[in-house]
Protein backbone atom coordinates (compact mmCIF):
# COMPACT_ATOMS: atom_id res chain seq x y z
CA UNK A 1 20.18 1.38 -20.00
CA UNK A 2 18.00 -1.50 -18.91
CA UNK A 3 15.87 0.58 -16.50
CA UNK A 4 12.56 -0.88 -15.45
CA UNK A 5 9.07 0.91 -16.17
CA UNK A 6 6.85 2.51 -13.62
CA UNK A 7 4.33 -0.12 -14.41
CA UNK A 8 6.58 -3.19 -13.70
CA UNK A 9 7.23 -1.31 -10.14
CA UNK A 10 3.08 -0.66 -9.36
CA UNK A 11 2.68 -4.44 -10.44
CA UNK A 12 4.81 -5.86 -7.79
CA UNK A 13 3.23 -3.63 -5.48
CA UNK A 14 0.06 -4.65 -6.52
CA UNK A 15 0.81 -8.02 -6.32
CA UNK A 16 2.95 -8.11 -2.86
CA UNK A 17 0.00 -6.03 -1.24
CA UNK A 18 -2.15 -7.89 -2.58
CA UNK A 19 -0.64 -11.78 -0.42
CA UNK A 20 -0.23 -9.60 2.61
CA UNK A 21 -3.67 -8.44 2.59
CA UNK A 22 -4.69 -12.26 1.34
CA UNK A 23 -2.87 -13.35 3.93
CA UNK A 24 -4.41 -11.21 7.02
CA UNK A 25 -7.77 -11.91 5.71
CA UNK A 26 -7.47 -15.57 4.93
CA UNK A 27 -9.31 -14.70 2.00
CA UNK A 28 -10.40 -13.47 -1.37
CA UNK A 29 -9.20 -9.45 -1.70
CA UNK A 30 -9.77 -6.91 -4.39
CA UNK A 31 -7.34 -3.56 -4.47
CA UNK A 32 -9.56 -0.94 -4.05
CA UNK A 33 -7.18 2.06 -3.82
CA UNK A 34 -3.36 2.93 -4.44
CA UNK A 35 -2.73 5.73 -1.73
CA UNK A 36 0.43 6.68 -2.51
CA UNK A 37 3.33 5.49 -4.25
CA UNK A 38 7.12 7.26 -4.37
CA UNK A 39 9.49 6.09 -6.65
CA UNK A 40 13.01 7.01 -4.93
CA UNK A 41 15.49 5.80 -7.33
CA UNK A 42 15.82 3.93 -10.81
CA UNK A 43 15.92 0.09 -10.83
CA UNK A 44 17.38 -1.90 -13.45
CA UNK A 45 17.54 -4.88 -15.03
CA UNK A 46 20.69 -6.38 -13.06
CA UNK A 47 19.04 -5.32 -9.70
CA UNK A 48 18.15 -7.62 -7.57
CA UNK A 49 14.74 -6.29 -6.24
CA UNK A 50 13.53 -7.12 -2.19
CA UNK A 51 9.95 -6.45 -2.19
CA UNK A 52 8.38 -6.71 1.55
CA UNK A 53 4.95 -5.69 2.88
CA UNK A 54 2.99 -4.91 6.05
CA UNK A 55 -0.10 -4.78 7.19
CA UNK A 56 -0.78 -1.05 8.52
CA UNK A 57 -4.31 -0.88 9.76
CA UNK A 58 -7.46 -3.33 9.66
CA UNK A 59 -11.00 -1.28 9.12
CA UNK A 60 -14.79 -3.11 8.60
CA UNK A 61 -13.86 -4.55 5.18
CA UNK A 62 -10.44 -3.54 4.15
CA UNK A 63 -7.15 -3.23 5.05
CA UNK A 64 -4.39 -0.59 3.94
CA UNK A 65 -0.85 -2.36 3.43
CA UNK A 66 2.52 -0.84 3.11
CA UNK A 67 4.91 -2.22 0.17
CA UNK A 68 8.39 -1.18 0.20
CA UNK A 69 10.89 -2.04 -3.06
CA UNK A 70 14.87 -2.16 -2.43
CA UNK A 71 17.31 -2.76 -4.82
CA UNK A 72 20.57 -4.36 -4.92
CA UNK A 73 23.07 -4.28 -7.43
CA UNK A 74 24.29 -8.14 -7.94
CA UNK A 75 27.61 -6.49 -10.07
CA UNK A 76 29.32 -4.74 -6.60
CA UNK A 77 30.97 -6.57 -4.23
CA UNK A 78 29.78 -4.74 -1.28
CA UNK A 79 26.35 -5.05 -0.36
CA UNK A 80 23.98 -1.43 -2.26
CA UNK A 81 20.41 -2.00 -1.21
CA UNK A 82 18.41 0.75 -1.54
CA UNK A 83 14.96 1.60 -1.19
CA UNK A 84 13.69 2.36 -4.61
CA UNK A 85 9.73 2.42 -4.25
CA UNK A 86 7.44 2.38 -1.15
CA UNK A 87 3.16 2.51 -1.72
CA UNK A 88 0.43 2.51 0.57
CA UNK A 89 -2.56 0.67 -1.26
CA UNK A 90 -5.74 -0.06 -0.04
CA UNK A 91 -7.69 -3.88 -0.56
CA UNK A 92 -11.06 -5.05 0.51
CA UNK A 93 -12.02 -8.28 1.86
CA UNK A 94 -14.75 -10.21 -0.07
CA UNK A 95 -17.07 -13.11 0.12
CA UNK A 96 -15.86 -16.20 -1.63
CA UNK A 97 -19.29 -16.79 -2.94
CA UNK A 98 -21.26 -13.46 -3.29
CA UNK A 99 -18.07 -11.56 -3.77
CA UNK A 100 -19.15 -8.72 -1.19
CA UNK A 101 -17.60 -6.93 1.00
CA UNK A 102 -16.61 -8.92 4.32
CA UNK A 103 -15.39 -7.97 7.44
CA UNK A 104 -11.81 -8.39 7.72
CA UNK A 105 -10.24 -10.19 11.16
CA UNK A 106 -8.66 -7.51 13.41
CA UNK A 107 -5.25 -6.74 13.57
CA UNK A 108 -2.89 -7.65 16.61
CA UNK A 109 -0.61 -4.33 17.28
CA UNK A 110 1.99 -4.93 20.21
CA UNK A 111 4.21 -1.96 19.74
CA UNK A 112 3.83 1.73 20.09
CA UNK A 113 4.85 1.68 16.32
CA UNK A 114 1.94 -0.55 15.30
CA UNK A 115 -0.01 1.35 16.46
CA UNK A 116 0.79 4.93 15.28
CA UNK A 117 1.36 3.02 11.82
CA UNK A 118 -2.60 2.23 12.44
CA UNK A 119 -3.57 5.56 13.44
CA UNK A 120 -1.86 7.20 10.38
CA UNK A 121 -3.87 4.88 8.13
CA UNK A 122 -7.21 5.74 9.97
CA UNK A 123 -6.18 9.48 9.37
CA UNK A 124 -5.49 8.76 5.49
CA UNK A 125 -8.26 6.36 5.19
CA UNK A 126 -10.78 9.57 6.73
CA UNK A 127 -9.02 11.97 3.72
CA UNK A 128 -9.85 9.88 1.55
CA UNK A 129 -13.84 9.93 2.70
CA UNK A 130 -13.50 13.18 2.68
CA UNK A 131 -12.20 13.55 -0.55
CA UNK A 132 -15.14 11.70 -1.70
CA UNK A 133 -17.82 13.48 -0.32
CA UNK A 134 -16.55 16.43 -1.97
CA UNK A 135 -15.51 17.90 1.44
CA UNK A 136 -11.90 18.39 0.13
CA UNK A 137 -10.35 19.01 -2.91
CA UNK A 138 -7.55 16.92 -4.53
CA UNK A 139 -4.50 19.13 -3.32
CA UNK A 140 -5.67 18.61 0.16
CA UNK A 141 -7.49 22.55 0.85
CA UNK A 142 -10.95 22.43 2.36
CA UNK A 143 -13.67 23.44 -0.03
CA UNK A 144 -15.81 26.21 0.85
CA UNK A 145 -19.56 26.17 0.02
CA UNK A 146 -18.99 29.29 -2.22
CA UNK A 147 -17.12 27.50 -4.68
């Protein structure tokens, strides 16, 4: 009873992704790609929902941002939170005026974290090429040129 939609979820992870990447880019964005997204557990209505974001990696034009949902239910007395949804989506940067790609300012990384968080996103973001080209198929198995 009371349990929110999918959609209502991938619009606040849209729209959270969407500041950070504003945000790092001091700028105009456009979502290019959802990744991933996992939905771990129901929310409902009386949840209150914690949406954060982080910036993962910073390429040319675009910039790949993490978005995590928890939940907490405001009816307990003890503290519930939960993570209920986590997506990896992808924005680019654009002009203000011609509305084309521009180059987006680099990200500082500090820790070791931050930076295998960055690698992992230049590993996904190079699938995804991939993928386009035709190189690999959607479940991930290397074409062959016999196909």
């Amino acid at each position: 009873e009371g349990m929110m939609y999918a959609g209502q979820l991938l619009s606040l992870l849209d729209i959270v992704g969407g500041t950070c990447a504003f945000k790092h880019c001091h700028g105009p964005i456009v979502t290019v790609t959802i990744d991933s997204v996992r939905f771990l557990a129901p929310a409902f209505a009386h949840d209150a929902l914690i949406v954060s974001g982080r910036v993962n990696a910073v390429f040319r034009s675009s910039v790949e941002i993490e978005v995590t949902i928890e939940k907490e239910n405001l009816f307990q007395d003890h503290e519930t939170r939960s993570v209920c949804c986590k997506g990896t989506l992808v924005f680019v940067h654009l002009d203000p005026k011609s509305r084309r790609p521009l180059k987006c300012p680099p990200l500082k990384m500090t820790t070791d974290q931050e930076k295998a968080r960055s690698q992992a996103a230049l590993l996904r973001k190079q699938e995804r090429a991939a993928e386009r080209s035709g190189m690999v198929s959607s479940n991930g198995n290397n074409r062959s040129s016999k196909e």
